[in-house]
PDB file of N, CA and C in Angstrom:
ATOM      1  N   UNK A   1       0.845  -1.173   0.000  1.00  0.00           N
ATOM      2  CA  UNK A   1       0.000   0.000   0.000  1.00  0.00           C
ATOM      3  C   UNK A   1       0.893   1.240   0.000  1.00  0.00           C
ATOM      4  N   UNK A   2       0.910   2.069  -1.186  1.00  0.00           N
ATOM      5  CA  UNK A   2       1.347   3.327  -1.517  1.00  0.00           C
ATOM      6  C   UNK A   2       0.679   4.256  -0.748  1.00  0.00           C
ATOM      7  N   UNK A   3       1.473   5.482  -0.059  1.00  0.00           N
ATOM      8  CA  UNK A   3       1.117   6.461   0.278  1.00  0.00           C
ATOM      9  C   UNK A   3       0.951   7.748  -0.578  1.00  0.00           C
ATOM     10  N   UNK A   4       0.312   8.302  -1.049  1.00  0.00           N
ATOM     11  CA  UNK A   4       0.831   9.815  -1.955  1.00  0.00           C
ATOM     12  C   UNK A   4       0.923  10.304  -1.371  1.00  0.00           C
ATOM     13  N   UNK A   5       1.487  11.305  -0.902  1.00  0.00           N
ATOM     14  CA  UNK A   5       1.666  12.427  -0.067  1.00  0.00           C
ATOM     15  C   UNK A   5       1.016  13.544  -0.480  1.00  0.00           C
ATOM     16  N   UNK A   6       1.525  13.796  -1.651  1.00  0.00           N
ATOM     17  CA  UNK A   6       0.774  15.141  -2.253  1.00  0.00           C
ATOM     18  C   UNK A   6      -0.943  14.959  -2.034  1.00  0.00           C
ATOM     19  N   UNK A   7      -1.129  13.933  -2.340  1.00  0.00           N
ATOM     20  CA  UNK A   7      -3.065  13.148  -2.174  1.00  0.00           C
ATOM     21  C   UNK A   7      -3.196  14.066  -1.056  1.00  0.00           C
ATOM     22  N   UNK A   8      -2.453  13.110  -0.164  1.00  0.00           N
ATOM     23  CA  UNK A   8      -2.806  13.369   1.621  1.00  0.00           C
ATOM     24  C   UNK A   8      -2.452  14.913   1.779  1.00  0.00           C
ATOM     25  N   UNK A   9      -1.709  15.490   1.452  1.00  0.00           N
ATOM     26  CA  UNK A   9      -1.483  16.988   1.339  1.00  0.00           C
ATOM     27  C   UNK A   9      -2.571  17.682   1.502  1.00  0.00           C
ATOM     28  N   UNK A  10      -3.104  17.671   0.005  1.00  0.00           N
ATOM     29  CA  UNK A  10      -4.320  18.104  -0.832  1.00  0.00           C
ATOM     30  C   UNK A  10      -5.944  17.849  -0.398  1.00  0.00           C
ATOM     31  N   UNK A  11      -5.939  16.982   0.636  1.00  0.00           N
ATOM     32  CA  UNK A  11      -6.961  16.528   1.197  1.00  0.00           C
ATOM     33  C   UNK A  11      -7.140  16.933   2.688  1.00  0.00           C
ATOM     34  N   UNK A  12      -5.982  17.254   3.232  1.00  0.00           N
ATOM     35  CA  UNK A  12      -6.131  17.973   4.658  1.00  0.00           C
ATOM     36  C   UNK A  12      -5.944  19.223   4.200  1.00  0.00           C
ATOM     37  N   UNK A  13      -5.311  19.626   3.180  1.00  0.00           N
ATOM     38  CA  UNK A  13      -5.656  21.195   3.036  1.00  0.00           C
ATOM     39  C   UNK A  13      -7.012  21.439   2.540  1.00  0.00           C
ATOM     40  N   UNK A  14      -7.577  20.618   2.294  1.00  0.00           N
ATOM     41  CA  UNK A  14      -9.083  20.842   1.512  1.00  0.00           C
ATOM     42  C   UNK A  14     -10.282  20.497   2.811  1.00  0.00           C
ATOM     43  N   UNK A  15      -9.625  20.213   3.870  1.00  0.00           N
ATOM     44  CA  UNK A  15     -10.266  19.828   4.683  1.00  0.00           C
ATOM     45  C   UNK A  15     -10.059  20.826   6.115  1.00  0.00           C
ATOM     46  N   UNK A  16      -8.686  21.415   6.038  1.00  0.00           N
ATOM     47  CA  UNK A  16      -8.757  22.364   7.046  1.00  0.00           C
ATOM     48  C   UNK A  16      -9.334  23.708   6.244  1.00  0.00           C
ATOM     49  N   UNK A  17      -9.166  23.981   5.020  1.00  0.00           N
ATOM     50  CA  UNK A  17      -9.997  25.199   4.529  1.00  0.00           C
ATOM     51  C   UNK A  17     -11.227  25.495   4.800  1.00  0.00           C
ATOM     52  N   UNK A  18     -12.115  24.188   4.762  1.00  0.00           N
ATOM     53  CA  UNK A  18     -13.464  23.792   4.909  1.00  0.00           C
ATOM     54  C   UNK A  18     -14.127  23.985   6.265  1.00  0.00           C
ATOM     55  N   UNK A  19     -13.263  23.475   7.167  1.00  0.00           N
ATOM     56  CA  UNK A  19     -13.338  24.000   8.445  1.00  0.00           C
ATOM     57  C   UNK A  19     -13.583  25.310   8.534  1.00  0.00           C
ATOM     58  N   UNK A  20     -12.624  26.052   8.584  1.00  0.00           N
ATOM     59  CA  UNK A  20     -12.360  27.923   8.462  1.00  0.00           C
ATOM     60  C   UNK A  20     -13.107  27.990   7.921  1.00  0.00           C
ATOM     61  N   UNK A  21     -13.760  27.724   6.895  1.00  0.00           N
ATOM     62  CA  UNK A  21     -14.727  28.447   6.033  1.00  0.00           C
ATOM     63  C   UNK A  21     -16.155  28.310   6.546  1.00  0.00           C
ATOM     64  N   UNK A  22     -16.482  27.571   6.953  1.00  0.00           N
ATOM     65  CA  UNK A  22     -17.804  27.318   8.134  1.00  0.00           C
ATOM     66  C   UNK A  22     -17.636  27.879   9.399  1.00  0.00           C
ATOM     67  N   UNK A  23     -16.545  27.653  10.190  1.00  0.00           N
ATOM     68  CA  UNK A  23     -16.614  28.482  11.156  1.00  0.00           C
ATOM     69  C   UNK A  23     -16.744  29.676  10.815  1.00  0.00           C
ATOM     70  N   UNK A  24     -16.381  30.692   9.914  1.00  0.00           N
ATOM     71  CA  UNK A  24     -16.173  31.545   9.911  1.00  0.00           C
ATOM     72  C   UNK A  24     -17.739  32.450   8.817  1.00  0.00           C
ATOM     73  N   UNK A  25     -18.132  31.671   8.215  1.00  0.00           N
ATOM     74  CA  UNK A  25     -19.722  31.890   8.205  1.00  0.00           C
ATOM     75  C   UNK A  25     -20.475  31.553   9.085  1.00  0.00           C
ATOM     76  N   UNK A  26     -20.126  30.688  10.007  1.00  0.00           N
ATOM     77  CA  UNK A  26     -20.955  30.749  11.460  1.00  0.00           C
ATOM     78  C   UNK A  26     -20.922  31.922  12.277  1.00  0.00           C
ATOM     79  N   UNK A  27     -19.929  32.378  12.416  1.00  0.00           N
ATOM     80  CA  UNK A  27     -19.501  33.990  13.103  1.00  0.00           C
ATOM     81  C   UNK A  27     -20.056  34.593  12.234  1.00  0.00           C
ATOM     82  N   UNK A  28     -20.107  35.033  11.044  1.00  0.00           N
ATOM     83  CA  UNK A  28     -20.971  36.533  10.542  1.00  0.00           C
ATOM     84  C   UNK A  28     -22.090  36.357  10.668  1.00  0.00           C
ATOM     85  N   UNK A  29     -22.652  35.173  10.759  1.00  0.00           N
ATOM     86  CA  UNK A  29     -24.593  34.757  11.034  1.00  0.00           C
ATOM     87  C   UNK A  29     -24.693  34.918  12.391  1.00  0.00           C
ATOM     88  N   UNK A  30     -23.884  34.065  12.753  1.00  0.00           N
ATOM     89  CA  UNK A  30     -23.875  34.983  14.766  1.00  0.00           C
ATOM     90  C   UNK A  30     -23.816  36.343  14.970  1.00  0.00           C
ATOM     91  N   UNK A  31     -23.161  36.879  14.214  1.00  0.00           N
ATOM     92  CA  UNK A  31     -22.898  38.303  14.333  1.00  0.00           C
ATOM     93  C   UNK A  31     -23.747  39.077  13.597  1.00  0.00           C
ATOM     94  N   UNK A  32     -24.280  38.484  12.886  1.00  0.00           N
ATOM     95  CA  UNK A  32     -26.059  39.446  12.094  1.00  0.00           C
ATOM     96  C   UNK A  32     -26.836  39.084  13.139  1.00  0.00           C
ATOM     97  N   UNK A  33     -26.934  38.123  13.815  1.00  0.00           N
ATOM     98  CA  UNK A  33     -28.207  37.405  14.650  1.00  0.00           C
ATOM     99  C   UNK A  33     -27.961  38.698  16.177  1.00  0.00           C
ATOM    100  N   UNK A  34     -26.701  39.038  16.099  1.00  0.00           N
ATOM    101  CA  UNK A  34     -26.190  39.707  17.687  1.00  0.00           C
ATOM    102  C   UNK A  34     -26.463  41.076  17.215  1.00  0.00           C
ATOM    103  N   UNK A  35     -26.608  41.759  16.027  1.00  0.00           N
ATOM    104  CA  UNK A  35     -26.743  42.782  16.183  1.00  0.00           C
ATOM    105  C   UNK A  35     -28.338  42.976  15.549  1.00  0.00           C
ATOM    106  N   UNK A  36     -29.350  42.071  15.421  1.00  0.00           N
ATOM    107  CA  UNK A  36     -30.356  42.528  15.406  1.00  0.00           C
ATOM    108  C   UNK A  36     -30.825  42.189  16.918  1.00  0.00           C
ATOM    109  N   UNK A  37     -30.464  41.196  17.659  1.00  0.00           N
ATOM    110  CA  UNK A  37     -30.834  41.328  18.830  1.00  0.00           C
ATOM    111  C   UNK A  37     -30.556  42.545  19.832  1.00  0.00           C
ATOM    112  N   UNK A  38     -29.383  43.401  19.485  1.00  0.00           N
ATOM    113  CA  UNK A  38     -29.039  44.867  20.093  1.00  0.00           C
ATOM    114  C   UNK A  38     -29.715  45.503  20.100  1.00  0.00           C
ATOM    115  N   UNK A  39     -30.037  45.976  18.312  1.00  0.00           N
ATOM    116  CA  UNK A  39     -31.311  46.667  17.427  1.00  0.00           C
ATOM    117  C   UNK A  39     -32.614  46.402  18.464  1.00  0.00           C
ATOM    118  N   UNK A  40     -32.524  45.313  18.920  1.00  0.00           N
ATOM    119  CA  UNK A  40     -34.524  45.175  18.746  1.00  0.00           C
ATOM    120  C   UNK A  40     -34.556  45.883  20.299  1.00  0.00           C
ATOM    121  N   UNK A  41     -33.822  45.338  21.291  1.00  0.00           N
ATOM    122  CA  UNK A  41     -33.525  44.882  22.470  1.00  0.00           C
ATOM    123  C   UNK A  41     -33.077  45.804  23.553  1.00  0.00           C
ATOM    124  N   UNK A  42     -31.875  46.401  23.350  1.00  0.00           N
ATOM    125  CA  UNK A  42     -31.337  47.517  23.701  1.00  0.00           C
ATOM    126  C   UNK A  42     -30.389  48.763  23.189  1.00  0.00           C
ATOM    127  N   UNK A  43     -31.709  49.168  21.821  1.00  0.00           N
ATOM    128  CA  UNK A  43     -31.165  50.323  21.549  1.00  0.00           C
ATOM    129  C   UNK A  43     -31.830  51.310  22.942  1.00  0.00           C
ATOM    130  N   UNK A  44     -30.973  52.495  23.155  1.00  0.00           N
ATOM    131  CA  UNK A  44     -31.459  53.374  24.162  1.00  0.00           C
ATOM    132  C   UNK A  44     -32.098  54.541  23.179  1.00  0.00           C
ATOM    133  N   UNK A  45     -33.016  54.867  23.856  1.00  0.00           N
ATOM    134  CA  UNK A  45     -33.907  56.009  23.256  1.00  0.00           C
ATOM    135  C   UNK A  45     -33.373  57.455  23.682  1.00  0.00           C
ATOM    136  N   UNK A  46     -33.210  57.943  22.551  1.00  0.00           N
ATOM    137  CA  UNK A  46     -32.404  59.123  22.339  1.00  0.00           C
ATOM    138  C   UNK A  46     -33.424  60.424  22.556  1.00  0.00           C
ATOM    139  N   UNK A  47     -32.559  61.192  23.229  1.00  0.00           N
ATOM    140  CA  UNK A  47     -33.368  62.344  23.881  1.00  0.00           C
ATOM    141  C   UNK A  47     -33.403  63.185  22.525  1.00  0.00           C
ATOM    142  N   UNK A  48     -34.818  64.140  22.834  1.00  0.00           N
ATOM    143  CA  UNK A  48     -35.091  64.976  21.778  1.00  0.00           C
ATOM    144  C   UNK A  48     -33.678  66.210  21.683  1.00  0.00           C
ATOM    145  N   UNK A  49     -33.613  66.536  20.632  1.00  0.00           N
ATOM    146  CA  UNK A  49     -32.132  67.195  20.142  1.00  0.00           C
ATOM    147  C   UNK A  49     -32.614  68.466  20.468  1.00  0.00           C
ATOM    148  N   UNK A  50     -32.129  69.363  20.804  1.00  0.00           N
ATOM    149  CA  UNK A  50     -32.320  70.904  20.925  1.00  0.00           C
ATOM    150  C   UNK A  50     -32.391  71.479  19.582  1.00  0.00           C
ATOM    151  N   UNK A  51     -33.065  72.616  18.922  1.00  0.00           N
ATOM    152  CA  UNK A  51     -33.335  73.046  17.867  1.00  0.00           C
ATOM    153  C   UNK A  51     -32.319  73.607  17.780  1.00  0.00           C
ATOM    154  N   UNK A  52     -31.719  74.006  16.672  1.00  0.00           N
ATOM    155  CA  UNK A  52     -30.494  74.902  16.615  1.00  0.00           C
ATOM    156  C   UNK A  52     -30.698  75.723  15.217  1.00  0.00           C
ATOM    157  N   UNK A  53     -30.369  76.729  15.412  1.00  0.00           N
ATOM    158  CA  UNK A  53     -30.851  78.198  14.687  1.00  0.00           C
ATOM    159  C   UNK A  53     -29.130  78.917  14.357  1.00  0.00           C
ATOM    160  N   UNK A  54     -29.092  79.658  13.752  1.00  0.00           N
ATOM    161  CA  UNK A  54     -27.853  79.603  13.290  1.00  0.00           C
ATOM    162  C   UNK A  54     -27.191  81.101  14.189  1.00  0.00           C
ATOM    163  N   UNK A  55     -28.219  81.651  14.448  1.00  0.00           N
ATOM    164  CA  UNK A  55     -28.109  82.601  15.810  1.00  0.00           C
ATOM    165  C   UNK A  55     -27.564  82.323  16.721  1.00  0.00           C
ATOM    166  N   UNK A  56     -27.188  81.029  17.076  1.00  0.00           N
ATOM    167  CA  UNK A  56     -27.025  80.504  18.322  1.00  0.00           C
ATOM    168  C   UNK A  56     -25.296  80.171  17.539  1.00  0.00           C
ATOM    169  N   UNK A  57     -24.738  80.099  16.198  1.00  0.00           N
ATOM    170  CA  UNK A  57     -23.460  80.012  15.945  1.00  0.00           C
ATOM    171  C   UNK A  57     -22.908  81.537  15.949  1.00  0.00           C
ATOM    172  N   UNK A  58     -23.674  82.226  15.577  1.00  0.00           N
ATOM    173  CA  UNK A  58     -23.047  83.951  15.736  1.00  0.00           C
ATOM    174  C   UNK A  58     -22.788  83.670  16.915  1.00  0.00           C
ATOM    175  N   UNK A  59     -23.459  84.075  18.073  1.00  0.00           N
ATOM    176  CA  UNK A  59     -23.591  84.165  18.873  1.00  0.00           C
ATOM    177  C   UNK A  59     -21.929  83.632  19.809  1.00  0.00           C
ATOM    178  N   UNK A  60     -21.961  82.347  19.599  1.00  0.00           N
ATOM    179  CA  UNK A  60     -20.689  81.378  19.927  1.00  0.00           C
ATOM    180  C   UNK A  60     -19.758  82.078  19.633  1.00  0.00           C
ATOM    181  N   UNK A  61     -19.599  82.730  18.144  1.00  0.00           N
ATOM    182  CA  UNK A  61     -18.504  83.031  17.252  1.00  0.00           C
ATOM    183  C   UNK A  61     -18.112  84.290  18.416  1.00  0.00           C
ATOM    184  N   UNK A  62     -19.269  84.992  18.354  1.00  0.00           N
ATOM    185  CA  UNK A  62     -18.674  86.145  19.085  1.00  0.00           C
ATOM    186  C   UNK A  62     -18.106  86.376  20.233  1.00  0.00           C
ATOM    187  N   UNK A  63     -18.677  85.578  21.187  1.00  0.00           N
ATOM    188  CA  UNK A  63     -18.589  85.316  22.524  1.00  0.00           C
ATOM    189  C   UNK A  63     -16.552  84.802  22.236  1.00  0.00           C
ATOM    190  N   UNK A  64     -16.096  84.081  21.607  1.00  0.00           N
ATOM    191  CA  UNK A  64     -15.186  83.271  21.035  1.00  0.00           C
ATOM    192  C   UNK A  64     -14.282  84.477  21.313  1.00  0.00           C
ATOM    193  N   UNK A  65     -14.429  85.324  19.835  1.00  0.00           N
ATOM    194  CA  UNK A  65     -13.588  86.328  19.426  1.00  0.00           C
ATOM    195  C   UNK A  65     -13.419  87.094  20.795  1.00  0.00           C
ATOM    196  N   UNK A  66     -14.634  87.508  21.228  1.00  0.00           N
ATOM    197  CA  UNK A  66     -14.352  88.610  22.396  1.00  0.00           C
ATOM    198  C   UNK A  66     -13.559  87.770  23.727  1.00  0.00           C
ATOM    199  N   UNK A  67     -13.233  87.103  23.918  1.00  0.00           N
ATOM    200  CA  UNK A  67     -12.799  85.845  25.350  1.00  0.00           C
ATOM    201  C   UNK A  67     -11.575  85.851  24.263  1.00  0.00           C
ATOM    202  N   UNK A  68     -11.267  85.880  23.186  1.00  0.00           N
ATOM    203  CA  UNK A  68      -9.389  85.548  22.609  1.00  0.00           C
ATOM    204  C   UNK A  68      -8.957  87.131  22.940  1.00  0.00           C
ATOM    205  N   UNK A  69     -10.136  88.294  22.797  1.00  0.00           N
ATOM    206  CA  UNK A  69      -9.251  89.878  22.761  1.00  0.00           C
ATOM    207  C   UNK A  69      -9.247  89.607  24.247  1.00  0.00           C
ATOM    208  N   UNK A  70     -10.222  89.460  25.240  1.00  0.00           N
ATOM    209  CA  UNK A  70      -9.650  89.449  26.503  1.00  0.00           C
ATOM    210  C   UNK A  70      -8.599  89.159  27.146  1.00  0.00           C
ATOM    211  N   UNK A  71      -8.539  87.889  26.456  1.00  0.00           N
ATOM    212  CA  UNK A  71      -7.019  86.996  26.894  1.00  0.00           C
ATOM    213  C   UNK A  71      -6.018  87.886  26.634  1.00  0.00           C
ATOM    214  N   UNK A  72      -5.806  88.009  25.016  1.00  0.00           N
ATOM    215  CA  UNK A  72      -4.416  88.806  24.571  1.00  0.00           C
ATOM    216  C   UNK A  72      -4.127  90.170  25.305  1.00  0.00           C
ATOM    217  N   UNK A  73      -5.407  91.091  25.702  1.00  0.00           N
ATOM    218  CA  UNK A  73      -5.098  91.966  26.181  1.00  0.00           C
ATOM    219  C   UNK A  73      -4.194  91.927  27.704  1.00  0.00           C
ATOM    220  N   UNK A  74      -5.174  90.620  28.266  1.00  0.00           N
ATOM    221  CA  UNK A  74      -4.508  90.639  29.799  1.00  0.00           C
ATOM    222  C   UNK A  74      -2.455  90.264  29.881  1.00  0.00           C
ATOM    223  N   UNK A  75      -2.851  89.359  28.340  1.00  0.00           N
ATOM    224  CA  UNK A  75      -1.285  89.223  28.328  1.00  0.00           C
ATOM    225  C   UNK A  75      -0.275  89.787  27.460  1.00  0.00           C
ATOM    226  N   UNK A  76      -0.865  90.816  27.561  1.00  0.00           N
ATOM    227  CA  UNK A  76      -0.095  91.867  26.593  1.00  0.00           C
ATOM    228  C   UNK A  76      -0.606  93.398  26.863  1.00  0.00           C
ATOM    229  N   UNK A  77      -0.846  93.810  28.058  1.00  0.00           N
ATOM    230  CA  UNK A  77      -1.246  95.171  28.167  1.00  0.00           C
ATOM    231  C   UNK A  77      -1.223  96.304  27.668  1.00  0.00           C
ATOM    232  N   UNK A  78       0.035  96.493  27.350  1.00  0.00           N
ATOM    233  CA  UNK A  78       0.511  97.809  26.084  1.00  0.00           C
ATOM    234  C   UNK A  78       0.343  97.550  24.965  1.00  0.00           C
ATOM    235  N   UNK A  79      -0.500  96.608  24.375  1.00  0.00           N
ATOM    236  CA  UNK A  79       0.044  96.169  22.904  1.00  0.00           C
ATOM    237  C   UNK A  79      -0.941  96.477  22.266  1.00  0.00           C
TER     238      UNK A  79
END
């Protein structure tokens, strides 16, 4: 009784691929199955957003600018 090697090679590599390849479509179906169970289950309900008006970015901007002249002035008095 002859052994091939290359046979036997070719047949555990065709056989450990096969493996990996099922396990590893078992994990992305687990992992679709885990994130619709998140989805359904415990998404947290998100608080209503504050309206925002673009008044309210002037506003920032300015507040901004005037708090950088404050600063520079305090650290730079004569200037």
């Amino acid at each position: 009784m002859e052994i091939n090697l290359v046979t036997e090679g070719l047949k555990f590599m065709v056989l450990g691929m096969g493996v990996v390849f099922v396990f590893l479509a078992l994990l992305v179906q687990m992992m679709k199955w885990q994130a619709v169970l998140v989805a359904r289950y415990f998404t947290p309900k998100a608080p209503p957003s504050p309206v925002y008006t673009p008044a309210d970015d002037e506003r920032a901007r300015v507040a901004a600018i005037v708090a950088a002249v404050a600063e520079f002035r305090k650290a730079h008095p004569k200037g």
